[in-house]
Protein backbone atom coordinates (compact mmCIF):
# COMPACT_ATOMS: atom_id res chain seq x y z
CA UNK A 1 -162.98 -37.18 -32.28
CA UNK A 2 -161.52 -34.25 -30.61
CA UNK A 3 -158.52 -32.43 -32.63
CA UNK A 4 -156.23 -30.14 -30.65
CA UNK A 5 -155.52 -27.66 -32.81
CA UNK A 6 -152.71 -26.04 -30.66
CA UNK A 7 -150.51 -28.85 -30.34
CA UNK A 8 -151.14 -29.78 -34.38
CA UNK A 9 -149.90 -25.96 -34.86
CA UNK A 10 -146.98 -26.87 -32.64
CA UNK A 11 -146.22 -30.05 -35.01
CA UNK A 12 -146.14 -28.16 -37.87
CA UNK A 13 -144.09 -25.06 -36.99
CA UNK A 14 -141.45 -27.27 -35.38
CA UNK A 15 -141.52 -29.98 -38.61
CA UNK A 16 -140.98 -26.75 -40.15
CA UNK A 17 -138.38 -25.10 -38.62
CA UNK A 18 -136.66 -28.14 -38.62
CA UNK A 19 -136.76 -28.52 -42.19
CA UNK A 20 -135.83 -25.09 -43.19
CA UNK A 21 -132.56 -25.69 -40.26
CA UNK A 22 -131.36 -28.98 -41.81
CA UNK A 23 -131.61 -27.56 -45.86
CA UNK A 24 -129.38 -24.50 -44.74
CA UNK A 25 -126.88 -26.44 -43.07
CA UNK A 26 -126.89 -28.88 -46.01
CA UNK A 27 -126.24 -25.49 -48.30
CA UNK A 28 -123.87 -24.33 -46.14
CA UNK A 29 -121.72 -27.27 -46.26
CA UNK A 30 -122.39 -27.59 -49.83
CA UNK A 31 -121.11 -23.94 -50.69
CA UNK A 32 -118.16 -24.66 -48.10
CA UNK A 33 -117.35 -27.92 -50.18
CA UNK A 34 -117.72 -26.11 -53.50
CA UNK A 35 -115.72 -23.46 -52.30
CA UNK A 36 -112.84 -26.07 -51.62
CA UNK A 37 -113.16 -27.52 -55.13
CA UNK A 38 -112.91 -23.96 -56.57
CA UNK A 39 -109.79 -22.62 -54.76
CA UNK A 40 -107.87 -26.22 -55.00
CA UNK A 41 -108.29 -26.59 -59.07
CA UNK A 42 -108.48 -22.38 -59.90
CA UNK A 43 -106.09 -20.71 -57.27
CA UNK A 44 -106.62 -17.11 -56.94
CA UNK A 45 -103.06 -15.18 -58.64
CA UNK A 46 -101.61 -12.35 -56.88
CA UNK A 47 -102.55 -9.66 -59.06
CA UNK A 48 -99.03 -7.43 -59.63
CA UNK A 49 -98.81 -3.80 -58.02
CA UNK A 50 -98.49 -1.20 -60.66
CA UNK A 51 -94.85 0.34 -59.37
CA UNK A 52 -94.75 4.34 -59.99
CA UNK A 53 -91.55 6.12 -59.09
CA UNK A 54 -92.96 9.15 -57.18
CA UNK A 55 -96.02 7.34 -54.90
CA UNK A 56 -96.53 10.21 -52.95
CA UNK A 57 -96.86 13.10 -55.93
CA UNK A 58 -99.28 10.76 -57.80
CA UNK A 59 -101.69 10.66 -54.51
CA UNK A 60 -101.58 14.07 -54.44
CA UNK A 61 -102.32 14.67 -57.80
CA UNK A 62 -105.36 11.76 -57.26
CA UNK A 63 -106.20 13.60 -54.07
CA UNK A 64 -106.23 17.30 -56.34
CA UNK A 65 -108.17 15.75 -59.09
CA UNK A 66 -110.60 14.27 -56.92
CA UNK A 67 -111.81 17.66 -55.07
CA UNK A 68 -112.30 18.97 -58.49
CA UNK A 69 -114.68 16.42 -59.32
CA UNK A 70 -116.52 16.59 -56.35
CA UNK A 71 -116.50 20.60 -56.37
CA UNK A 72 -117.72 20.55 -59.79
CA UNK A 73 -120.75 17.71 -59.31
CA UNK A 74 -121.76 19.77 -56.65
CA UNK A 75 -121.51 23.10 -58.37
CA UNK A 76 -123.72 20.98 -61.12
CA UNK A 77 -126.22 19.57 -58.69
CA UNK A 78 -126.38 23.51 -57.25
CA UNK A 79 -126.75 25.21 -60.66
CA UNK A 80 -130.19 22.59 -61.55
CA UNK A 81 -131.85 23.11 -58.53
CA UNK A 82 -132.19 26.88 -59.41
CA UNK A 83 -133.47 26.69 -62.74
């Protein structure tokens, strides 16, 4: 009884391959119909936009307070390398 082991590899990998293909595409579809479920019975609300009167001197002061922080982490990061 001769066994080729070649073409039994062969089998294998594509029984395998298959296999793995066919679960994904089952947990695709799956996630796709779960995903269906969840956004028909639990819609996603519009979450409201805090409204500030003076948009641009608030980014600035964001944009100010932000340097700082950075300037100062990096003054800390500088200061324990020395010691």
């Amino acid at each position: 009884m001769e066994i080729n082991l070649v073409a039994e590899g062969l089998k294998f990998m594509v029984l395998g391959i298959t296999t793995v293909f066919l679960f994904l595409m089952l947990m695709v579809a799956l996630l796709y119909v779960q995903s269906a479920i969840l956004t028909t019975f639990f819609p996603q609300k519009p979450t409201p936009k805090p409204h500030t009167s003076g948009s641009a001197s608030s980014s600035s002061s964001d944009e100010t307070t932000l340097v700082a922080v950075i300037s100062a982490a990096i003054q800390t990061f500088r200061n324990q390398q020395r010691h």
